[in-house]
Every structure is written in structure tokens, then in C-alpha cells.
N, C-alpha and C. Protein backbone atom coordinates (compact mmCIF):
# COMPACT_ATOMS: atom_id res chain seq x y z
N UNK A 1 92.41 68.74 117.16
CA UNK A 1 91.74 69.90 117.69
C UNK A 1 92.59 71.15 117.47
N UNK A 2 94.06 71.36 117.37
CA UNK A 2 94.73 72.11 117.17
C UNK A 2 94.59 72.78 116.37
N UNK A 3 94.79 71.74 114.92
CA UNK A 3 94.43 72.11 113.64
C UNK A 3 93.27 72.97 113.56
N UNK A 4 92.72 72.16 113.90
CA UNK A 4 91.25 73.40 113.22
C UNK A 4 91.05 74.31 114.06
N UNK A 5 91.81 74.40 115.25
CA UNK A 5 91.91 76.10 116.02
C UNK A 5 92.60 76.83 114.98
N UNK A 6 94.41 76.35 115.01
CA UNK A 6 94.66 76.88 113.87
C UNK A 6 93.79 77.62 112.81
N UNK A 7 93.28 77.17 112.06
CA UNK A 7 92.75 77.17 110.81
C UNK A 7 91.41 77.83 110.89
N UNK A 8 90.67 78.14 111.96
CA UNK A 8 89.37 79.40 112.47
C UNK A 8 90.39 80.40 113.13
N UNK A 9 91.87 80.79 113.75
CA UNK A 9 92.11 81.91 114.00
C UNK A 9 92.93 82.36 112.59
N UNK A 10 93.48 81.52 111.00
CA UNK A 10 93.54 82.05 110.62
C UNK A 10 92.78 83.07 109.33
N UNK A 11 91.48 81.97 109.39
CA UNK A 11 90.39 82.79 109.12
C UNK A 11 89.96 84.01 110.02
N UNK A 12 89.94 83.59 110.86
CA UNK A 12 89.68 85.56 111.85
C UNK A 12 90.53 86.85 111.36
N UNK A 13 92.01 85.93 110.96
CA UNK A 13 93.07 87.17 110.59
C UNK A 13 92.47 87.34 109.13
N UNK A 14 92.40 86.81 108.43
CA UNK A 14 92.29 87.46 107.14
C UNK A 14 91.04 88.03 107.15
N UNK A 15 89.54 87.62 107.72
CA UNK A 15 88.65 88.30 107.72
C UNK A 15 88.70 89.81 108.63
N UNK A 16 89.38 89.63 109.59
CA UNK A 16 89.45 90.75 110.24
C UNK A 16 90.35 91.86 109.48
N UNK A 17 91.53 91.79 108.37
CA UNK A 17 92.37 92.07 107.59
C UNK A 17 91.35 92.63 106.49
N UNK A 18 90.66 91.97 106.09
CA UNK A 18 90.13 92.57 105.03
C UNK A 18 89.27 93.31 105.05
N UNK A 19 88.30 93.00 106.20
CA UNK A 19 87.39 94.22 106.81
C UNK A 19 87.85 95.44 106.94
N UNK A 20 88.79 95.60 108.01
CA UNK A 20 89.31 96.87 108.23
C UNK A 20 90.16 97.31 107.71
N UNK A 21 90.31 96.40 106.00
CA UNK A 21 91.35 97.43 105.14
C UNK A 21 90.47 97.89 104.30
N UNK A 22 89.54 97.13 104.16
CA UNK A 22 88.24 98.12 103.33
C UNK A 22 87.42 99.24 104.18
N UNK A 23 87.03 98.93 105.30
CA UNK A 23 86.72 99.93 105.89
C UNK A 23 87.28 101.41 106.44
N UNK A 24 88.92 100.95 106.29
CA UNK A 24 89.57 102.78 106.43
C UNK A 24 89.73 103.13 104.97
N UNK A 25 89.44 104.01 105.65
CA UNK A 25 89.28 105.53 104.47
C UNK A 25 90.83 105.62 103.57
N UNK A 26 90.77 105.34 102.83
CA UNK A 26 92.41 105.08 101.73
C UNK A 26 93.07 106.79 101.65
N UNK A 27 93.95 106.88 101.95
CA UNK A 27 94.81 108.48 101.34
C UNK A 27 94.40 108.78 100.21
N UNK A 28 94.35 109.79 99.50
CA UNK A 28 93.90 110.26 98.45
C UNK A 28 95.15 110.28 98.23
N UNK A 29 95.96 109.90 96.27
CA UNK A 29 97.09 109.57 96.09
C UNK A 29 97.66 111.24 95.53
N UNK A 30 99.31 111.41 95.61
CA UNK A 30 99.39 112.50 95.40
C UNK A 30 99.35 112.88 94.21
N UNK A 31 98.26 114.05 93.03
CA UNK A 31 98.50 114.46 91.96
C UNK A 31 99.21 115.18 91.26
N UNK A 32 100.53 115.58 92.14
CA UNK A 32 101.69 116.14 91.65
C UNK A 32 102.81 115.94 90.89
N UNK A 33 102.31 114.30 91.33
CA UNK A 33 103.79 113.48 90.91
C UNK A 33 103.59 113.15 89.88
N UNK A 34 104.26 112.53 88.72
CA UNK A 34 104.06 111.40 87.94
C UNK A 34 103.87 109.76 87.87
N UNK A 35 103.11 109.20 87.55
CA UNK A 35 103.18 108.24 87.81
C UNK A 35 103.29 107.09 86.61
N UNK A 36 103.89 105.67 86.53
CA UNK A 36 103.97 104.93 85.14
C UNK A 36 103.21 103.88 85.68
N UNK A 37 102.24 103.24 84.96
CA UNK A 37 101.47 102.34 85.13
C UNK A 37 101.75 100.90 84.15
N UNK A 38 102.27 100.23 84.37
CA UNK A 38 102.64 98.98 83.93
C UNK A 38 101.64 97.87 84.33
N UNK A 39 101.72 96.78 83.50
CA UNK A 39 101.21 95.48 83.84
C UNK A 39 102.18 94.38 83.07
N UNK A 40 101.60 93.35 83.47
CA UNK A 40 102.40 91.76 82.84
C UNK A 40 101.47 90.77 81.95
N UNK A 41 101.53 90.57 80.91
CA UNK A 41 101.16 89.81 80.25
C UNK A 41 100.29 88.39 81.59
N UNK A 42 99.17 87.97 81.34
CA UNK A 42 98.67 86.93 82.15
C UNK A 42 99.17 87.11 83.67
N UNK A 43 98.86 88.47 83.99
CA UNK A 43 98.70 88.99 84.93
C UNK A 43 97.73 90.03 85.30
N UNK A 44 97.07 89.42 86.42
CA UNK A 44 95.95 90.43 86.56
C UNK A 44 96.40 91.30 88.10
N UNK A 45 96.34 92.56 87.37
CA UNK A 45 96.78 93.77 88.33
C UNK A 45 97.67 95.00 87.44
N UNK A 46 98.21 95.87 88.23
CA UNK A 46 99.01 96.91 87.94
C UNK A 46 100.49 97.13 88.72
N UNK A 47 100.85 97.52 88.38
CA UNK A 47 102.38 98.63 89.20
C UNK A 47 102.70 99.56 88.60
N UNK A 48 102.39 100.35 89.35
CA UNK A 48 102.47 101.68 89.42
C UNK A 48 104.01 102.26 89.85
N UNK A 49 104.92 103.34 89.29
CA UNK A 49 106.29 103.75 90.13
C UNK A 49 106.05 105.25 89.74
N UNK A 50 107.11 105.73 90.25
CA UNK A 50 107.19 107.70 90.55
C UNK A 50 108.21 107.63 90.91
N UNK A 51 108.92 108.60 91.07
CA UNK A 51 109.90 108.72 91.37
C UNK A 51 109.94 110.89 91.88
N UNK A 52 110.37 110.73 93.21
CA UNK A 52 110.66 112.28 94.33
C UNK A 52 111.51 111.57 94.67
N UNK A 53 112.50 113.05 95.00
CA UNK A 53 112.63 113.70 95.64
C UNK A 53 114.22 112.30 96.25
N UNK A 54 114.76 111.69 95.35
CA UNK A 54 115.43 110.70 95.51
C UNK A 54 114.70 109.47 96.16
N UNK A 55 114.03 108.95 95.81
CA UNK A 55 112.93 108.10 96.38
C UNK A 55 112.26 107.37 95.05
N UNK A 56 112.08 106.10 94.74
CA UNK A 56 110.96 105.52 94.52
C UNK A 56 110.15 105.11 94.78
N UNK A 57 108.91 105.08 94.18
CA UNK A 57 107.30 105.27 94.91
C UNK A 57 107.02 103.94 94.30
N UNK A 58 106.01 102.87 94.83
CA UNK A 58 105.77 101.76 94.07
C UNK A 58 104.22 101.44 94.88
N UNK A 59 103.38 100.90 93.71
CA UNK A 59 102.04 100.65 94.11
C UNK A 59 101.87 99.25 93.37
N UNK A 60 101.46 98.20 94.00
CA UNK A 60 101.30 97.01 93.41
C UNK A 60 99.56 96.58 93.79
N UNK A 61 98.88 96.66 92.60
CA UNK A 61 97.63 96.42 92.76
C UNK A 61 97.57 94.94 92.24
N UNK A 62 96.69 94.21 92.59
CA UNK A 62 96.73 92.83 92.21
C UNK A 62 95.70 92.24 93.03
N UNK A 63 94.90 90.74 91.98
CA UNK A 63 94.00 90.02 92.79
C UNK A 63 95.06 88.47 92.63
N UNK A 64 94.99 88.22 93.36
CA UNK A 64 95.98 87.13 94.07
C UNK A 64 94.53 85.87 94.12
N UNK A 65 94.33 85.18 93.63
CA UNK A 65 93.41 83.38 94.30
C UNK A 65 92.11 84.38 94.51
N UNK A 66 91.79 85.75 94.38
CA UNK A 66 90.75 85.88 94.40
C UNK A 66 90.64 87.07 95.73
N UNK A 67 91.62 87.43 95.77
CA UNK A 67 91.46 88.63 97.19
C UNK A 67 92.44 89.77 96.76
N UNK A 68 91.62 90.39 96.24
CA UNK A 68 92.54 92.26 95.88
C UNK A 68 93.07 92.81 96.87
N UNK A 69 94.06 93.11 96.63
CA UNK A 69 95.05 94.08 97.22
C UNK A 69 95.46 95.36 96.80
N UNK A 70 96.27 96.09 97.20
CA UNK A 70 97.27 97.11 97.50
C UNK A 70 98.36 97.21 98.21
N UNK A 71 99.59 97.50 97.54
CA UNK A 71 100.81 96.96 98.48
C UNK A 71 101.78 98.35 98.20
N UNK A 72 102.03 99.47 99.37
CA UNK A 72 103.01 100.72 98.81
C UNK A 72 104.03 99.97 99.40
N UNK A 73 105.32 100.55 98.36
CA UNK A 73 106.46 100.25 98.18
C UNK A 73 107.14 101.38 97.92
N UNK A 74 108.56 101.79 98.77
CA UNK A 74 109.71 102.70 98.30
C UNK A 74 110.55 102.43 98.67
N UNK A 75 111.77 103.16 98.42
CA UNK A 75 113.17 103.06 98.42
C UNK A 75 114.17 104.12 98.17
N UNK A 76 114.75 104.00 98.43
CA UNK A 76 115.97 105.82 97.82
C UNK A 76 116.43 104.88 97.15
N UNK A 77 116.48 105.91 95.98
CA UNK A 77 117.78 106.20 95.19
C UNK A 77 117.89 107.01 93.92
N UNK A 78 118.79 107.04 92.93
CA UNK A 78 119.14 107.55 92.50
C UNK A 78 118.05 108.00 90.76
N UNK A 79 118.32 109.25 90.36
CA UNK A 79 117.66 108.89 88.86
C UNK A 79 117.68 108.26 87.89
N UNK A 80 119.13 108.40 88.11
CA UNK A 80 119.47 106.89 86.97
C UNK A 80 119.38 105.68 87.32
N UNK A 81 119.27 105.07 88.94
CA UNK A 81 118.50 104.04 89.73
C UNK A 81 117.43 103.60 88.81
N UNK A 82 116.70 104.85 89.03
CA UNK A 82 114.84 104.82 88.73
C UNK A 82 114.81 104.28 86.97
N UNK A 83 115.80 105.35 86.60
CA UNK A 83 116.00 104.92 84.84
C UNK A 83 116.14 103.43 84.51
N UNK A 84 117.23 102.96 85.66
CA UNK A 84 117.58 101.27 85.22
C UNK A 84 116.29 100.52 85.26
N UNK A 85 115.45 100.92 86.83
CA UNK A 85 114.49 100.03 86.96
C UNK A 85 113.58 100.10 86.14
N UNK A 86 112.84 101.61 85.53
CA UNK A 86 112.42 100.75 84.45
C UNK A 86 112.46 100.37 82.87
N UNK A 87 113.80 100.35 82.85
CA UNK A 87 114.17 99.44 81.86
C UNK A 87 114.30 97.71 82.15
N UNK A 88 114.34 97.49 83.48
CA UNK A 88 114.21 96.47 83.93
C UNK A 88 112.94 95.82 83.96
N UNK A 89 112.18 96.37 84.18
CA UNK A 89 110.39 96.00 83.92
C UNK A 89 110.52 95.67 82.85
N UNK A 90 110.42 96.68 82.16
CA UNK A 90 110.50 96.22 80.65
C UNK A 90 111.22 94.70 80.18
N UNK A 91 112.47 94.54 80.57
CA UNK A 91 113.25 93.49 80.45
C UNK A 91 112.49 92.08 80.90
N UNK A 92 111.51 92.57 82.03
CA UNK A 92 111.10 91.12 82.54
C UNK A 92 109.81 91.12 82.07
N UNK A 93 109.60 91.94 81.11
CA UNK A 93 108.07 91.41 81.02
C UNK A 93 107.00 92.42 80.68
N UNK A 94 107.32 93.23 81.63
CA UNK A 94 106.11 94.57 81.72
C UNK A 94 105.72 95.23 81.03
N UNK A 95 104.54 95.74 80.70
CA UNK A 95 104.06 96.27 79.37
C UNK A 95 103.78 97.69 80.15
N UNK A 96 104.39 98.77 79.68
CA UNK A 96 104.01 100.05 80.18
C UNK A 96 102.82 100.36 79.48
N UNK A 97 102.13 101.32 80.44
CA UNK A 97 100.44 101.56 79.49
C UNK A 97 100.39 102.93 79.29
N UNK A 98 100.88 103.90 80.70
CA UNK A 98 100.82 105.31 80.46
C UNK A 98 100.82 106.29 81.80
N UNK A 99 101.06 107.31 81.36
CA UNK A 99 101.42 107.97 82.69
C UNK A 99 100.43 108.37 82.83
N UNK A 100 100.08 108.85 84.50
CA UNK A 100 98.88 109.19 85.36
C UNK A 100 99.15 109.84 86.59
N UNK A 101 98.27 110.62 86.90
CA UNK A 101 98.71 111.69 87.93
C UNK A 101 98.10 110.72 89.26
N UNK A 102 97.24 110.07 89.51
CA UNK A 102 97.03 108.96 90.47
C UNK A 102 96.61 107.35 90.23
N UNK A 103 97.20 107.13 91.16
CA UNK A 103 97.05 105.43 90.80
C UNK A 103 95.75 104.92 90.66
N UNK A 104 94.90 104.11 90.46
CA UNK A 104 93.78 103.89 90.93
C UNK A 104 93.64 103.00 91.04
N UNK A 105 93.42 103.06 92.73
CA UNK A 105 93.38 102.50 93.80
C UNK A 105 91.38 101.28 93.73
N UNK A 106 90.51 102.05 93.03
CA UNK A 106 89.28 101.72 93.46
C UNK A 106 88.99 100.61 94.00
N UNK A 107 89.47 99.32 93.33
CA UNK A 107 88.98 98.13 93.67
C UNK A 107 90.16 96.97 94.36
N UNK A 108 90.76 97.94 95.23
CA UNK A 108 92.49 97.05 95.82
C UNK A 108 92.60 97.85 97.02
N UNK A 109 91.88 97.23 97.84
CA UNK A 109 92.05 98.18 99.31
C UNK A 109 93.69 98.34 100.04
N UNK A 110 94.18 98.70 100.61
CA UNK A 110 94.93 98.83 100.78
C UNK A 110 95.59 98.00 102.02
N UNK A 111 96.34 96.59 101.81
CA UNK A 111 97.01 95.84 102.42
C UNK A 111 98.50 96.42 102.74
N UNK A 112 98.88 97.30 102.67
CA UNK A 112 100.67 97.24 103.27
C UNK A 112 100.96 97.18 104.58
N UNK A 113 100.51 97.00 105.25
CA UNK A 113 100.65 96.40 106.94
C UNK A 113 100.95 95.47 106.43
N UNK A 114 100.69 94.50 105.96
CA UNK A 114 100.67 93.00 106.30
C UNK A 114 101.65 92.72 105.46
N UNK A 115 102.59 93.74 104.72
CA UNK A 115 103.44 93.41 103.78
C UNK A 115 104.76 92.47 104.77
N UNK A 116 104.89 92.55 105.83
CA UNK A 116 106.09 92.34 106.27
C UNK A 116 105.59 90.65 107.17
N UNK A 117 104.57 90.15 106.55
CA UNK A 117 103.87 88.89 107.16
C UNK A 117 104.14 88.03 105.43
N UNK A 118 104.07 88.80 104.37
CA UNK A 118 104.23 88.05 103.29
C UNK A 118 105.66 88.20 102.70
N UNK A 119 106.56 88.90 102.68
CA UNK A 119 107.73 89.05 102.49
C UNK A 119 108.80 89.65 103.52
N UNK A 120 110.00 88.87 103.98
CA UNK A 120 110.97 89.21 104.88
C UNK A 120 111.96 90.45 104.59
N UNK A 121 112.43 90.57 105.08
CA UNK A 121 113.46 91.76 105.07
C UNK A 121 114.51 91.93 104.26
N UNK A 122 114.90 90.11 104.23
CA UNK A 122 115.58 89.23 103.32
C UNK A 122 115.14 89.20 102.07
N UNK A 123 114.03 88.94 101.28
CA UNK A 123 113.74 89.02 100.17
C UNK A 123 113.04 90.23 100.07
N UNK A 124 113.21 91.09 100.62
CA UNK A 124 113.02 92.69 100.00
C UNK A 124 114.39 92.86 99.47
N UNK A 125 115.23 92.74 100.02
CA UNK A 125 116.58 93.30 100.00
C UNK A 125 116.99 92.57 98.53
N UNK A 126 116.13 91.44 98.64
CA UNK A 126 116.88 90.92 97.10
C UNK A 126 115.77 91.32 95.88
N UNK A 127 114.88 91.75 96.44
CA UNK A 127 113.87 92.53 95.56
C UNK A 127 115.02 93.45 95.15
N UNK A 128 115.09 94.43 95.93
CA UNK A 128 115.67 95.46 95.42
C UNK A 128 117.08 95.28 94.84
N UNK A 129 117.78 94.56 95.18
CA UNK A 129 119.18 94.12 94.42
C UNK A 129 118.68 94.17 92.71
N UNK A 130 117.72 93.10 92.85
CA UNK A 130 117.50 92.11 91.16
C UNK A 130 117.04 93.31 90.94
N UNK A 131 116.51 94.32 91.25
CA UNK A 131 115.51 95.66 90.19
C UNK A 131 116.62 96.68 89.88
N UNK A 132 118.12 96.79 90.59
CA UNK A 132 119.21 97.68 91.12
C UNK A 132 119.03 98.72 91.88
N UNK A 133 118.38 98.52 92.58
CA UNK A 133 118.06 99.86 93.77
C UNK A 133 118.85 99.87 94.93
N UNK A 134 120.05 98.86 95.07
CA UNK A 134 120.44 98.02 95.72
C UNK A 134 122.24 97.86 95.35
């Protein structure tokens, strides 16, 4: 009986998750900045980076088993930081496509709440090590 409580409240979370990440109204992204739009070979989605104001900007669009997302991502640091990382994309894989004044967002509602339910604090930190932001 547990189990399948379990397993109807965690259907409530993701249905309730996905409802009301499609249903709020998304930020309009900023057109000031620059932005680089990358992807991965047998990967379906984007990442997006920018770089202000000592800061990197990161947008990870992606359909995951069949449920689109949006995931913002930043960090300080440096320009030549930003320079390493993406030469580091590149290094692992990433196919740059082209620069763009906004991401597009259309069909990847915007999940970053829930970023800290799918990755710890701990493997951010080594996110950012392995990219050198870190």
C-alpha cells in the first residue's frame, strides 16, 4: 500500500510541476546580451551561454524520456573562465551553431526550481570544476 501511495504522490509532483511551469508566464530573455547556442551530436536539445558583467549565463533546453525542459544556470567568473569553457564544449563534443540575441525558449517551459531536486550542491560544484569555473 505504501508503494503505490508513493508512486500517485509522485505523479502529483511531476504533474503538478509541469502544469504550473507551463502555465507561468516565462521572462522574456534579455536581447542585449550575446548569446552561443550549441548542441551535441545524438542529443536532443540546446545550451545556450553569455557571458555579463563577470558572470556566466547558461540555458539548458532539452527533452529528457519525453518531458521538455528548461534549466537557467550561472556562475562568476572570469573572461578567460568563459573563453576556457567554451573551448571545453567544444572539447567534449558540442557543436556550436550561432550566436543569438535570445534563447528560444518556445517549446521547454521553464523547470529551474526543481534544479536542486535533480542535482546536489555537490555535483554542481564538480560541474563547475570539470567546465573550470571552479
Amino acid at each position: 500500500m505504501t508503494k503505490l501511495t508513493n508512486f500517485f504522490l509522485l505523479i502529483l509532483l511531476i504533474t503538478t510541476a509541469l502544469f504550473t511551469s507551463c502555465k507561468r508566464a516565462q521572462k522574456a530573455a534579455r536581447t542585449d546580451i550575446e548569446w552561443q547556442k550549441y548542441t551535441y551530436k545524438d542529443y536532443n536539445g540546446y545550451l545556450y551561454t553569455s557571458f555579463e558583467k563577470n558572470k556566466m549565463n547558461g540555458l539548458l533546453c532539452a527533452d529528457v524520456a519525453g518531458i521538455k525542459g528548461s534549466l537557467k544556470i550561472s556562475h562568476e567568473c572570469t573572461e578567460d573562465q568563459y573563453d576556457a569553457l567554451k573551448e571545453r564544449l567544444s572539447e567534449n563534443g558540442a557543436t556550436w551553431i550561432c550566436e543569438t540575441n535570445t534563447p528560444d525558449t518556445t517549446d521547454y517551459p521553464d523547470l529551474s526550481m526543481y534544479l536542486t531536486f535533480v542535482i546536489s550542491s555537490d555535483e554542481l560544484h564538480e560541474i563547475w570544476k570539470s567546465l573550470g569555473l571552479e
